[in-house]
C-alpha atoms as a PDB file:
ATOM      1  CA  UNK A   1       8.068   8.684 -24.930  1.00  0.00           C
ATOM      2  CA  UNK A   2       5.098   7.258 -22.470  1.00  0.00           C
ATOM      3  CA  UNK A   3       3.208   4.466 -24.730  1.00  0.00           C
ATOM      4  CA  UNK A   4      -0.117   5.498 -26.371  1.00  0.00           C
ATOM      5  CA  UNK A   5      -1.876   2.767 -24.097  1.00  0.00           C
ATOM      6  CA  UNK A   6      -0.203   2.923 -20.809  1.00  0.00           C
ATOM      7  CA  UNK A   7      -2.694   4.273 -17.678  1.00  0.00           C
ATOM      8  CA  UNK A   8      -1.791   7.314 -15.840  1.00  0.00           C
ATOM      9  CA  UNK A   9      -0.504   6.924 -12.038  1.00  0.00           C
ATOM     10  CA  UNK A  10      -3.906   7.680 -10.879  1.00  0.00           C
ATOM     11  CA  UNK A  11      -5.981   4.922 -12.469  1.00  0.00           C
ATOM     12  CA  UNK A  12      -3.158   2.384 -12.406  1.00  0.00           C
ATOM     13  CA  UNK A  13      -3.333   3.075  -8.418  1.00  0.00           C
ATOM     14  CA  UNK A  14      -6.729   3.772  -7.765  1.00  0.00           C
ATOM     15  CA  UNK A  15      -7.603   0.042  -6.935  1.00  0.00           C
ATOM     16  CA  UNK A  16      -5.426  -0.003  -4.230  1.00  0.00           C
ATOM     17  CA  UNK A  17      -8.148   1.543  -1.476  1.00  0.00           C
ATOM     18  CA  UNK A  18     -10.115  -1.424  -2.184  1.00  0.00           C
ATOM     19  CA  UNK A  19      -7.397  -4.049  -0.745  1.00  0.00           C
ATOM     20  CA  UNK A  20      -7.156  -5.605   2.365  1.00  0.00           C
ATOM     21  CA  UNK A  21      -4.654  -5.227   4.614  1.00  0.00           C
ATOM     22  CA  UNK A  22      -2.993  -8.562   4.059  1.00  0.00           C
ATOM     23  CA  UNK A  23      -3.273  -8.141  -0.028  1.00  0.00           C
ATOM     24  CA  UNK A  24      -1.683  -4.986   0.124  1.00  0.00           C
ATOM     25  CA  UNK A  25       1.222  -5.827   2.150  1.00  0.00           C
ATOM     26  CA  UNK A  26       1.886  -8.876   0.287  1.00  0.00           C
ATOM     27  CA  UNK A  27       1.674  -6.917  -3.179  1.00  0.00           C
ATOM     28  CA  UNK A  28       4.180  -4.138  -1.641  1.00  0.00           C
ATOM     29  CA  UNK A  29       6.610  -7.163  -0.529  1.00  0.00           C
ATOM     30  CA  UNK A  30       6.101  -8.677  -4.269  1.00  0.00           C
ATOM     31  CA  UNK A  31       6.950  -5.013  -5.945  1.00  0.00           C
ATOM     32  CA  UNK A  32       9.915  -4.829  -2.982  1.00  0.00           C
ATOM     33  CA  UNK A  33      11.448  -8.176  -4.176  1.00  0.00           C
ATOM     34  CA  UNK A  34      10.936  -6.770  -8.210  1.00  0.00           C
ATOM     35  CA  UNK A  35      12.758  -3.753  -7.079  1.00  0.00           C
ATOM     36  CA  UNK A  36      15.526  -5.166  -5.374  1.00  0.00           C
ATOM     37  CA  UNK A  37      15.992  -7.628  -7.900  1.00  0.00           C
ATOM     38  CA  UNK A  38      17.473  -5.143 -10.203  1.00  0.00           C
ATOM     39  CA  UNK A  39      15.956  -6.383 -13.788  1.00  0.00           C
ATOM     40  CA  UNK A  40      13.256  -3.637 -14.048  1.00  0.00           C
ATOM     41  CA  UNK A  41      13.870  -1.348 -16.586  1.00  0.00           C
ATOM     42  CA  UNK A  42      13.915   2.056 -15.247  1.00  0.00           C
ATOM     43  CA  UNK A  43      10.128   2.932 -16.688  1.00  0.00           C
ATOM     44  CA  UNK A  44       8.711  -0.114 -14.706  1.00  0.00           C
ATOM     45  CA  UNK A  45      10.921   0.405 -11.318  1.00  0.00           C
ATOM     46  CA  UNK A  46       9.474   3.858 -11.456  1.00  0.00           C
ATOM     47  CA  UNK A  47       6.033   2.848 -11.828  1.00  0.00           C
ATOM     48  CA  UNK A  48       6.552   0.199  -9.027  1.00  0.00           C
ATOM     49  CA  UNK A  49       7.662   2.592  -6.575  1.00  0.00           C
ATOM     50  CA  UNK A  50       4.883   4.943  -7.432  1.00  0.00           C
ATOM     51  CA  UNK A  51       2.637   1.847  -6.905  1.00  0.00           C
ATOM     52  CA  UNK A  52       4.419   1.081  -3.619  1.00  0.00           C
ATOM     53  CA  UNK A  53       4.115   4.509  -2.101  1.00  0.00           C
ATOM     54  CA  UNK A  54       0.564   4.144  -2.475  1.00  0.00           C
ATOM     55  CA  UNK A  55       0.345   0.591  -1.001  1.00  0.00           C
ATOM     56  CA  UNK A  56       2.735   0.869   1.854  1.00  0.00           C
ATOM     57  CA  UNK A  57       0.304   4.325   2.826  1.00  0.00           C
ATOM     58  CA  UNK A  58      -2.877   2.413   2.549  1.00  0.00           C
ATOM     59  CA  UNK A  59      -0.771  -0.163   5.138  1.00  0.00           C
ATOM     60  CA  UNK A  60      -0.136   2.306   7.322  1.00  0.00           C
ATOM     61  CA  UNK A  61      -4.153   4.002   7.243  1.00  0.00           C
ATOM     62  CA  UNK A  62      -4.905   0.522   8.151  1.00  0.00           C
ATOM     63  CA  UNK A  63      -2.902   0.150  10.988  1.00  0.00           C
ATOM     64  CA  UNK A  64      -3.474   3.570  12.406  1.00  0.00           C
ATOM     65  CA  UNK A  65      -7.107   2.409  12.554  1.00  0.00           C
ATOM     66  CA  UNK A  66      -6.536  -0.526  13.967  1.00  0.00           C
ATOM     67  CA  UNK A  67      -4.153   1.139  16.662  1.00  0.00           C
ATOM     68  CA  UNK A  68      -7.265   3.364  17.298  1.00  0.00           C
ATOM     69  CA  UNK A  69     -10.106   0.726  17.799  1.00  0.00           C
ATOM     70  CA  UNK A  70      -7.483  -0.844  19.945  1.00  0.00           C
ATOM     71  CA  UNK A  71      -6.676   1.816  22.213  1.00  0.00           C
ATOM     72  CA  UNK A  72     -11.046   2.904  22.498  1.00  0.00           C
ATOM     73  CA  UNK A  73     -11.663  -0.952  23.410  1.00  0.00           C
ATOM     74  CA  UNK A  74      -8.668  -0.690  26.299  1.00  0.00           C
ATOM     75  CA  UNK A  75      -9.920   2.533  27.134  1.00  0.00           C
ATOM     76  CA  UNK A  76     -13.506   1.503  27.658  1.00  0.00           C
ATOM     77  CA  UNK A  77     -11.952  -1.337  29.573  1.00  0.00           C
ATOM     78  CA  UNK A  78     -10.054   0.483  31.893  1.00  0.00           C
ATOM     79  CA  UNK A  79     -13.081   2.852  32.660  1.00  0.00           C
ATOM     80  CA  UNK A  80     -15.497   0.001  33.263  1.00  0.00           C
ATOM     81  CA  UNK A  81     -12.860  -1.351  35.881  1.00  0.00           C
END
């Protein structure tokens, strides 16, 4: 039975696309090392992958934006050249 005064998936996560880059991979390594530690009970590991899922995408958005910017500034460079 979920407890009375536990937040949904949504709110508990919805935080996350207001991290850094560098806060969100840290908290994802932090949830990895609670995960792989094996003392969770099976309620919390749940919620912690949820919570990673959603951090290791916003990771990923970041660095597929990054990868863009980088490959427009080469570009511009190599068509100034």
């Amino acid at each position: 039975m979920p407890k009375k005064d536990a937040p949904d998936d949504a709110t508990t996560n919805a935080d996350v696309a207001e991290l850094g880059y560098e806060e969100a991979r840290d908290e994802l390594a932090a949830i990895v090392a609670r995960l792989e530690s094996g003392t969770e009970t099976l309620e919390e590991s749940m919620r912690l992958w949820e919570r990673g899922e959603t951090l290791a995408a916003h990771c990923e958005r970041w660095l597929d934006g990054a990868q863009q910017k980088i490959d427009a500034m080469t570009a511009g460079a190599a068509d100034g050249d």
